[in-house]
Protein backbone atom coordinates (compact mmCIF):
# COMPACT_ATOMS: atom_id res chain seq x y z
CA UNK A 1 0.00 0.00 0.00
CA UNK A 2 1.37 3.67 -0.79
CA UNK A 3 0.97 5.35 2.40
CA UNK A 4 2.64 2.29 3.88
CA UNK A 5 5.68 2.91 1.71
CA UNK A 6 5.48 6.50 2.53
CA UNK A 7 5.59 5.72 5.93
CA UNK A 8 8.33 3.41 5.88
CA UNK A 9 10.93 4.98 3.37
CA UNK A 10 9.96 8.90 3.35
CA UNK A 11 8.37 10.17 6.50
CA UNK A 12 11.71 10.23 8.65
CA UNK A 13 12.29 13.38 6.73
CA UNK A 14 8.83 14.49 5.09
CA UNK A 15 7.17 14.77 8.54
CA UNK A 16 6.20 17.75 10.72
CA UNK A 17 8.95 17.10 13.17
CA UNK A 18 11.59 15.09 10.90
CA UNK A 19 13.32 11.93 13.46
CA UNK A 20 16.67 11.85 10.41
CA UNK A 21 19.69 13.24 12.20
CA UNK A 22 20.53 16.41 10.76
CA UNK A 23 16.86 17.41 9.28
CA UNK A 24 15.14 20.40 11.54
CA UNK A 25 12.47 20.48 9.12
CA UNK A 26 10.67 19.07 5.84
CA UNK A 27 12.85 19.21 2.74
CA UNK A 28 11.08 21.44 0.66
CA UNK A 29 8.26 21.84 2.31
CA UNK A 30 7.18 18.41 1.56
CA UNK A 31 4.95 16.71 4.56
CA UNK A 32 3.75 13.07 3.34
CA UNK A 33 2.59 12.50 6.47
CA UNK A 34 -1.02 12.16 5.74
CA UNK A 35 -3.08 10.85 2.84
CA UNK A 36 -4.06 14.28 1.69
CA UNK A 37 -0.84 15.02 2.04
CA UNK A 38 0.50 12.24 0.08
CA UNK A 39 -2.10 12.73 -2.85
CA UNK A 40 -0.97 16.78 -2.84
CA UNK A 41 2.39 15.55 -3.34
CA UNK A 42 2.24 13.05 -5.79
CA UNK A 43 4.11 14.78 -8.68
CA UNK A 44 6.60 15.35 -6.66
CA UNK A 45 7.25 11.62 -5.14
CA UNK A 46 6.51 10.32 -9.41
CA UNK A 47 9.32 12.77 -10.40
CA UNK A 48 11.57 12.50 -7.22
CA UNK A 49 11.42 8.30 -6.49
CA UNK A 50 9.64 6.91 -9.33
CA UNK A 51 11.47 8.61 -12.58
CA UNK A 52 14.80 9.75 -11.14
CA UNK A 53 15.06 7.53 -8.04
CA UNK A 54 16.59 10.71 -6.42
CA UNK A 55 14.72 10.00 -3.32
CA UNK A 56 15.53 8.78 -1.03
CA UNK A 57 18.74 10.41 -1.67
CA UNK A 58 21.24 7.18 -1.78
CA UNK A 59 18.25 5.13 -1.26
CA UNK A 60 19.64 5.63 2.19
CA UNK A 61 15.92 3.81 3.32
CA UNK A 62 16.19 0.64 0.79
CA UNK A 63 13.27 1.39 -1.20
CA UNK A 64 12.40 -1.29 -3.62
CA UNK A 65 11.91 -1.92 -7.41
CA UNK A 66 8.76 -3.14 -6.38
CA UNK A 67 7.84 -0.49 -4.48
CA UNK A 68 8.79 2.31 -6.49
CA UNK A 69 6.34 0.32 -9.42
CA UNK A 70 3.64 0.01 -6.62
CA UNK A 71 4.34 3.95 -6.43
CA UNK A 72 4.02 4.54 -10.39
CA UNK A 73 0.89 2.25 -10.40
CA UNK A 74 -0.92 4.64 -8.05
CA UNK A 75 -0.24 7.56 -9.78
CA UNK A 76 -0.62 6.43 -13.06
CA UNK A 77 -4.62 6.34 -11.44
CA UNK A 78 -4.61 9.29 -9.85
């Protein structure tokens, strides 16, 4: 499920109050810590994890193949 993936490889950073060492505060702008949120931001995550795999940077949370296709799937129906 998306917001599962969200949850698991993006919200350390994309949250209100980011838990990454080092972050103070949402790259960009960018909270995906909510559905609406998530749906708001979806350009962003299709360009950012999908297309250019630039997040996370270094892949630093292990996101998948399989996840980042789960990820284009969704938005594809958006």
């Amino acid at each position: 499920e998306v917001a599962s993936i969200i949850q698991t490889r993006c919200s350390m950073c994309h949250a209100q109050q980011p838990v990454w060492p080092g972050i103070g505060t949402a790259p960009n702008g960018v909270l995906l810590d909510s559905d609406t949120n998530i749906r708001k931001h979806a350009r962003q995550i299709d360009i950012n994890a999908v297309r250019s795999h630039a997040m996370p940077p270094g892949n630093i949370s292990a996101m998948t193949t399989a996840e980042r296709q789960l990820l284009a799937s969704w938005i594809g129906s958006q």
